[in-house]
N, C-alpha and C. Protein backbone atom coordinates (compact mmCIF):
# COMPACT_ATOMS: atom_id res chain seq x y z
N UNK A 1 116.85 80.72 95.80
CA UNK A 1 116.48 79.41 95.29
C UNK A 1 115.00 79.40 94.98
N UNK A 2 114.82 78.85 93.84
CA UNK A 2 113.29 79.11 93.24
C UNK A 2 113.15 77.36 93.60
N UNK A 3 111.39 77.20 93.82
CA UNK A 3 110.94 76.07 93.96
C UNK A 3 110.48 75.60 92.50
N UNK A 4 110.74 75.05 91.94
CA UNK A 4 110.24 74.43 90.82
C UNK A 4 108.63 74.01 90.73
N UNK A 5 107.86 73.77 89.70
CA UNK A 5 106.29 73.46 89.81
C UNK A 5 106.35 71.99 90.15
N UNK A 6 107.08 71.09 89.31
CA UNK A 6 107.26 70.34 89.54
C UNK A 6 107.58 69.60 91.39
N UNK A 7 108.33 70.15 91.91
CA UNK A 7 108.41 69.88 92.94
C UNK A 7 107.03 70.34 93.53
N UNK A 8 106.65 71.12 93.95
CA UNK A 8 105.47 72.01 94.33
C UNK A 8 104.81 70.77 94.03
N UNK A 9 104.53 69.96 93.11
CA UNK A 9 103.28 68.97 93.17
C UNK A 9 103.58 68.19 93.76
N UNK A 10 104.78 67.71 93.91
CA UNK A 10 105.32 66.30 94.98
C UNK A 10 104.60 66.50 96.17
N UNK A 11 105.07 68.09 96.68
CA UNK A 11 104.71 68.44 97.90
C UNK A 11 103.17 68.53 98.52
N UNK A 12 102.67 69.31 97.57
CA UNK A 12 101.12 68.99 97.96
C UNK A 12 100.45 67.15 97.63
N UNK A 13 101.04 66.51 96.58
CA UNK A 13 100.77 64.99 96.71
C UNK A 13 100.94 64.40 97.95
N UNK A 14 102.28 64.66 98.66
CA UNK A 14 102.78 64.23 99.67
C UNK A 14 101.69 64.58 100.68
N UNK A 15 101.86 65.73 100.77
CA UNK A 15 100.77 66.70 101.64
C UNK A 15 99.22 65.91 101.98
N UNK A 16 98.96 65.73 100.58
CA UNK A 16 97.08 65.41 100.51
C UNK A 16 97.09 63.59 101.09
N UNK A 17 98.26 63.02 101.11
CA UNK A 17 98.29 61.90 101.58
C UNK A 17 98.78 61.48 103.04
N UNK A 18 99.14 62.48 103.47
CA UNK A 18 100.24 62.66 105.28
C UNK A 18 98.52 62.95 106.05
N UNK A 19 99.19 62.76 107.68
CA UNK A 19 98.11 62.58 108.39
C UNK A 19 98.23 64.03 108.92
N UNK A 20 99.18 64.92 108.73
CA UNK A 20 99.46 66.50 108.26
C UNK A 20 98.13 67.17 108.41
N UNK A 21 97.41 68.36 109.31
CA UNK A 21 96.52 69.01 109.18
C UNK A 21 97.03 70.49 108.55
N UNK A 22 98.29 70.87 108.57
CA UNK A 22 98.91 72.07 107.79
C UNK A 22 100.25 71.95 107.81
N UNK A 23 100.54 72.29 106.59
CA UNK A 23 102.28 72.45 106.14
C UNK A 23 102.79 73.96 106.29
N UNK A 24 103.96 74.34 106.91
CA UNK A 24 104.04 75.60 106.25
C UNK A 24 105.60 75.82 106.15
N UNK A 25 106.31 76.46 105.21
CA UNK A 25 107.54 76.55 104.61
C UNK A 25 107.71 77.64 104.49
N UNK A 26 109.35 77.83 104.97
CA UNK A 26 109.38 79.89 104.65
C UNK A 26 111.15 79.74 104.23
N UNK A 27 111.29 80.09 103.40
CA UNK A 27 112.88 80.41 103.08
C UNK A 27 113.20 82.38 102.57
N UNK A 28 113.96 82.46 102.15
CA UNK A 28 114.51 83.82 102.29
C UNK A 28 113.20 84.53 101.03
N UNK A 29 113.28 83.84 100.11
CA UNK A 29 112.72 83.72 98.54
C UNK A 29 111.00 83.57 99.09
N UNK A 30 110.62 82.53 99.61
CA UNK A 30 109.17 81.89 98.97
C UNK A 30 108.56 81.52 100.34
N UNK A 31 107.63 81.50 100.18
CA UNK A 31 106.75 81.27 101.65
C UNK A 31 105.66 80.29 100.77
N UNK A 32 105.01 78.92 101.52
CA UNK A 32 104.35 78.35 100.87
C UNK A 32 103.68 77.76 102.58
N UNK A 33 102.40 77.69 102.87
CA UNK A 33 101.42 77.33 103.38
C UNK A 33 100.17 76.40 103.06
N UNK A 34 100.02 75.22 103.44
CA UNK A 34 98.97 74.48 102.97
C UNK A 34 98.38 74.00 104.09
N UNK A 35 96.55 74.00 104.02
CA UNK A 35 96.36 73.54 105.24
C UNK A 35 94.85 72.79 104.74
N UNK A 36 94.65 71.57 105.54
CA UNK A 36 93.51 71.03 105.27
C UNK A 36 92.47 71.06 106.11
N UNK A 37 90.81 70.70 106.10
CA UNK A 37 89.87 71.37 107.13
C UNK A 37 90.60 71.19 108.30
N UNK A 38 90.00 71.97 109.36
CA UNK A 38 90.81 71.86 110.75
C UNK A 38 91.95 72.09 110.77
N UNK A 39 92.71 72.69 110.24
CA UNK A 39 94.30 73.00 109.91
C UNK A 39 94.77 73.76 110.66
N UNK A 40 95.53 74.97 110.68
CA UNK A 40 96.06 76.14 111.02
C UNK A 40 95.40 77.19 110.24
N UNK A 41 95.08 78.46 110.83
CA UNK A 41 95.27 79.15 109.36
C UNK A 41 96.28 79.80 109.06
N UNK A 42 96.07 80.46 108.21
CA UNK A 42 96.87 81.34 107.37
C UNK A 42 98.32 82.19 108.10
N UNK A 43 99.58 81.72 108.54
CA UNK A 43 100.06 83.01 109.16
C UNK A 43 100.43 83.77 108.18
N UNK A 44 100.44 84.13 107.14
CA UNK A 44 100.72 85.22 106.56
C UNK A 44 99.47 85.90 106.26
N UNK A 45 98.35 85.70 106.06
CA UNK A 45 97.64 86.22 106.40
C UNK A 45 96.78 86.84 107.58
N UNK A 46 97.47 86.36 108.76
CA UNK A 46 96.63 86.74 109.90
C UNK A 46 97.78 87.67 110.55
N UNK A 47 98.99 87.59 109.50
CA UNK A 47 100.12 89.06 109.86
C UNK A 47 99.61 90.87 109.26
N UNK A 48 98.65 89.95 107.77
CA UNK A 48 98.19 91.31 107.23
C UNK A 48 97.34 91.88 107.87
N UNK A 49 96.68 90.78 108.70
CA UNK A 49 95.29 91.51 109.18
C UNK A 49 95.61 92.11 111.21
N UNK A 50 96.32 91.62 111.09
CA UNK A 50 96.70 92.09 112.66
C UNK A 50 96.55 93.91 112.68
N UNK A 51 95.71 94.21 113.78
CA UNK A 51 95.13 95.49 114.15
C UNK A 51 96.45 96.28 114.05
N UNK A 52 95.96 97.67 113.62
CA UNK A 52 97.00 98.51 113.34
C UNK A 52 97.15 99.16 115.06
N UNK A 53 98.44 99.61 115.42
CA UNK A 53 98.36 99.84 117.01
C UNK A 53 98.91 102.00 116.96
N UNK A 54 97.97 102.17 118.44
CA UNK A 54 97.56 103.55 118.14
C UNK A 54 98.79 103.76 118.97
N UNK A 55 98.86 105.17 119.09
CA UNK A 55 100.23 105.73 120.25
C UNK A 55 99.70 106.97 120.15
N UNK A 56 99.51 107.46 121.69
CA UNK A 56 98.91 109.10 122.06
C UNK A 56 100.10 109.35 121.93
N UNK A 57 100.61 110.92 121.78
CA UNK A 57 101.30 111.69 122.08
C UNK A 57 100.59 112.73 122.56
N UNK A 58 101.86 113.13 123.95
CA UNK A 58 100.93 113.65 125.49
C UNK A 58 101.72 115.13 125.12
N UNK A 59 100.71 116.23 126.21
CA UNK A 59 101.26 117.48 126.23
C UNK A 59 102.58 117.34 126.95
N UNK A 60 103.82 117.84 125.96
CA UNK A 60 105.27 118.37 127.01
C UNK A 60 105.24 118.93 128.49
N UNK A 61 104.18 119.81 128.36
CA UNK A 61 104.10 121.27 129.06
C UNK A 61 103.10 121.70 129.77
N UNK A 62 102.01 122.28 130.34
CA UNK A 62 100.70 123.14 130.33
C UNK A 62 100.96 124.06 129.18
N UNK A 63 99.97 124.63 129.08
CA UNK A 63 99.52 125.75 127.73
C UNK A 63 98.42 125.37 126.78
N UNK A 64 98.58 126.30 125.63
CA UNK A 64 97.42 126.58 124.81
C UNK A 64 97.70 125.51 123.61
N UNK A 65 97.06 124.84 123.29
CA UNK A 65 96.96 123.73 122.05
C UNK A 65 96.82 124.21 120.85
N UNK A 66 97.87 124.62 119.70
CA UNK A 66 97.78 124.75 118.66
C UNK A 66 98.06 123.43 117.38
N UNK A 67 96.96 122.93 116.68
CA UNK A 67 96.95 122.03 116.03
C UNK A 67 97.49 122.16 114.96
N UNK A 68 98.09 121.26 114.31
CA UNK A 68 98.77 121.48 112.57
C UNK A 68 98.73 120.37 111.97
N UNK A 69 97.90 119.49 112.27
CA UNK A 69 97.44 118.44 111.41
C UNK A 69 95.62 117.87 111.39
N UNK A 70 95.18 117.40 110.42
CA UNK A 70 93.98 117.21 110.26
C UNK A 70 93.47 115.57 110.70
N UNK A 71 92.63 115.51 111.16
CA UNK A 71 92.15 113.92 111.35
C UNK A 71 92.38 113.09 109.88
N UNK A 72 93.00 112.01 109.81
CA UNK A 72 92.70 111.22 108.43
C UNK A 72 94.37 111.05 107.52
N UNK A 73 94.50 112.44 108.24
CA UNK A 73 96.12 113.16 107.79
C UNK A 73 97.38 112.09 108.08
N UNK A 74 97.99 111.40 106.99
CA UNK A 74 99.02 110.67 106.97
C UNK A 74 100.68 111.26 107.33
N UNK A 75 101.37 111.35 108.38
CA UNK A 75 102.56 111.92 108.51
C UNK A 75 103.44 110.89 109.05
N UNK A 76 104.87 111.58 108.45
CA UNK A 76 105.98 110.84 108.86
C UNK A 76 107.06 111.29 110.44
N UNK A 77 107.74 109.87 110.71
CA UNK A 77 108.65 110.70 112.11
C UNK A 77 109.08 112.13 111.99
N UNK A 78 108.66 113.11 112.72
CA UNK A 78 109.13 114.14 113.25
C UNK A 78 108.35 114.97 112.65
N UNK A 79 107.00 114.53 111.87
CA UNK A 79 106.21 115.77 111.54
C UNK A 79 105.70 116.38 112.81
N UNK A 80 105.35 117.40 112.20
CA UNK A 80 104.94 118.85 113.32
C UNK A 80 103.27 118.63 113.38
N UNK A 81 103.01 118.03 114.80
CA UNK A 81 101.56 117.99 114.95
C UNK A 81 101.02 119.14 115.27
N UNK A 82 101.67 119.56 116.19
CA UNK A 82 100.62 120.77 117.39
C UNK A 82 101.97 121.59 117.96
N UNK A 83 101.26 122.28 118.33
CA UNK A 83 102.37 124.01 119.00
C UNK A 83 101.39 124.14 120.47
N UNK A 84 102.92 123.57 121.70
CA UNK A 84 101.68 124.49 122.58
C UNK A 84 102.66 125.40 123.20
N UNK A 85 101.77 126.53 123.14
CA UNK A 85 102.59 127.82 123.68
C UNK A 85 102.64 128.03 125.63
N UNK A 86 103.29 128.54 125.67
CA UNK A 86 103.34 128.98 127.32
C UNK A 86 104.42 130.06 127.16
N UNK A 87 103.38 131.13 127.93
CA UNK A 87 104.03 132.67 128.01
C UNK A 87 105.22 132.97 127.08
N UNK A 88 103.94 132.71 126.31
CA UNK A 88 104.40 133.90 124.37
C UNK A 88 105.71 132.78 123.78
N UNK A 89 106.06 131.87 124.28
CA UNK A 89 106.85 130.91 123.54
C UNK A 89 106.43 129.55 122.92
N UNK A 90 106.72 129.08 121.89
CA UNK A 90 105.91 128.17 121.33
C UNK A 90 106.99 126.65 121.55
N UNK A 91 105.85 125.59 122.00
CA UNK A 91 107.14 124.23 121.84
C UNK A 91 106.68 123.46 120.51
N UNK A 92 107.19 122.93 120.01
CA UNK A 92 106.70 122.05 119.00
C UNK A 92 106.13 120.61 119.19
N UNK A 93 105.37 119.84 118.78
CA UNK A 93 104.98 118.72 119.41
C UNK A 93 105.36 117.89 118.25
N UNK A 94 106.11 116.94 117.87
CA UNK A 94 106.28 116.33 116.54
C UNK A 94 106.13 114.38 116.67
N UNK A 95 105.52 114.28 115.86
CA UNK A 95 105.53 112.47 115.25
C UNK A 95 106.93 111.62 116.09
N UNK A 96 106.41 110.64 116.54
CA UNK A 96 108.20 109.95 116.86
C UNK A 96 107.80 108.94 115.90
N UNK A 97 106.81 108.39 115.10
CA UNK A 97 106.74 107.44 113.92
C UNK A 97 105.95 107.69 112.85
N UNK A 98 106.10 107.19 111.63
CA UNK A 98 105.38 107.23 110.91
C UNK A 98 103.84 106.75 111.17
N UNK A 99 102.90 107.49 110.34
CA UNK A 99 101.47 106.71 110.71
C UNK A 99 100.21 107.80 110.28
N UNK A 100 98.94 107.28 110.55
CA UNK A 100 98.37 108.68 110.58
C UNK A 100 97.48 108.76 111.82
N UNK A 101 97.18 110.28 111.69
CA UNK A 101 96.21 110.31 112.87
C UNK A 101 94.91 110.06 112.80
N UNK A 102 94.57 109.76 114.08
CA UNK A 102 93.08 108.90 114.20
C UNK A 102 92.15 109.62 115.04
N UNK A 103 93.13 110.53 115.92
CA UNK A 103 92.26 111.59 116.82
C UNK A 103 93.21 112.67 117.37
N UNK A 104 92.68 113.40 117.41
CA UNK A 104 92.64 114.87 117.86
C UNK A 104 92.10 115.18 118.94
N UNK A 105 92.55 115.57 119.99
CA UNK A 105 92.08 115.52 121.52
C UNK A 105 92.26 117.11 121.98
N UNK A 106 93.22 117.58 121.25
CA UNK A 106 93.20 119.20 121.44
C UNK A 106 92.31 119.93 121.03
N UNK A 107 92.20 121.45 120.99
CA UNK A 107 91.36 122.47 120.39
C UNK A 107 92.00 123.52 120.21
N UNK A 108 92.09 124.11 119.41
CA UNK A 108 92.66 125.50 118.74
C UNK A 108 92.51 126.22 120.00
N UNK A 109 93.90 126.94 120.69
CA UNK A 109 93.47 127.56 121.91
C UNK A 109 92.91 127.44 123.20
N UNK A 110 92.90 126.01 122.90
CA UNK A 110 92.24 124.87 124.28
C UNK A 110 93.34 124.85 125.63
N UNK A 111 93.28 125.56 126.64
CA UNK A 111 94.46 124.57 127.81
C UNK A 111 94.22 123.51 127.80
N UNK A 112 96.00 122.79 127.60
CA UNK A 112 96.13 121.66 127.95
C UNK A 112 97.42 121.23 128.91
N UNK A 113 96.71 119.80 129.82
CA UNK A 113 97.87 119.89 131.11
C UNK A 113 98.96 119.32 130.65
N UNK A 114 100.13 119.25 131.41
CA UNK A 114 101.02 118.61 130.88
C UNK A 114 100.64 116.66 131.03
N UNK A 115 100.87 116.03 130.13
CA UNK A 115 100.66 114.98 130.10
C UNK A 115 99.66 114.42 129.33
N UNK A 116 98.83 115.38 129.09
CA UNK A 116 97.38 115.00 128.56
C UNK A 116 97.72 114.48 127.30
N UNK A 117 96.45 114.10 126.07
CA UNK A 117 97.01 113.34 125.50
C UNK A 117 96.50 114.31 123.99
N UNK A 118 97.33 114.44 123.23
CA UNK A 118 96.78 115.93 122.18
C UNK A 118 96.38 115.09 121.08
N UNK A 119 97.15 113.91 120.48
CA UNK A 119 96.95 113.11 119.03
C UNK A 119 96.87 111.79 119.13
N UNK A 120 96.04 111.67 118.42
CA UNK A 120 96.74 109.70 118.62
C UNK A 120 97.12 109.30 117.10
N UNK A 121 98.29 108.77 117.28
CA UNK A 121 98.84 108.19 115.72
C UNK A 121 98.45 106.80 115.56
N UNK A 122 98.08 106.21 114.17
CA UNK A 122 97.72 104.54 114.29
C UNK A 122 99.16 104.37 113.25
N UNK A 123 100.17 103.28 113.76
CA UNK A 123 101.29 103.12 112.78
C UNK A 123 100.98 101.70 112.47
N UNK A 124 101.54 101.58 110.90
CA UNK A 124 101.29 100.15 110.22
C UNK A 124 101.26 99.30 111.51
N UNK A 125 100.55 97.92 111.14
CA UNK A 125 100.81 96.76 112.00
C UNK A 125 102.21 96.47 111.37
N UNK A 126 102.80 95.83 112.63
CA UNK A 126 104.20 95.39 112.23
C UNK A 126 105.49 96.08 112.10
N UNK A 127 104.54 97.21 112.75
CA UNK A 127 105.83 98.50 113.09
C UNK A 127 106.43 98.27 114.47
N UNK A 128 107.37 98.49 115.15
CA UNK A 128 107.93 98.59 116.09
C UNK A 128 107.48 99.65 116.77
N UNK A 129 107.26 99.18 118.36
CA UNK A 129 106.51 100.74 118.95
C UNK A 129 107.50 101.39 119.51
């Protein structure tokens, strides 16, 4: 269902005359928000801006930290971050979400304990953790 312009002016007329400090309307289609000084602000805008949220991923194992992704580096679920080996066998360390990385906590050949924390991924705001 489309809102017509016409209507749209009723509404803000209505609006600029109600003792109303913010309107806000959401159907499947159209989202419409109006707010006057002292109002509410913006929720659709304060959804875009909501902080993007980080998630370490920790060592499996003890062993040696082999890295396979770069700081800045955008990857999806189940990419292959890091390899850590223990006695000559390699585990894989992979993405459980989309996102990119923001830090790098390992070192090429670095021991690391089990638990520690090798990457940190930042996934969209509004992702499910």
């Amino acid at each position: 269902m489309n809102l017509p312009v016409d209507d749209i002016r009723v509404l803000l007329r209505q609006f600029a005359n109600s003792p109303w400090r913010d309107f806000h309307c959401r159907t499947e289609v159209w989202s419409l928000f109006m707010a006057k000084p002292g109002g509410a602000a913006n929720p659709l805008r304060a959804a875009a801006s909501a902080p993007a949220r980080r998630y370490p991923v920790a060592a499996p194992h003890l062993g040696l930290f082999a890295g396979h992704v770069t700081l800045g580096e955008p990857v999806a679920s189940g990419a292959l971050l890091c390899r850590i080996e223990k006695l000559d066998e390699y585990s894989d360390v992979r993405s459980d979400r989309d996102g990119r990385v923001v830090a790098i906590h390992g070192r090429d050949g670095e021991l690391v304990e089990y638990g520690a924390p090798l990457v940190e991924i930042e996934a969209p705001s509004g992702t499910v953790p």
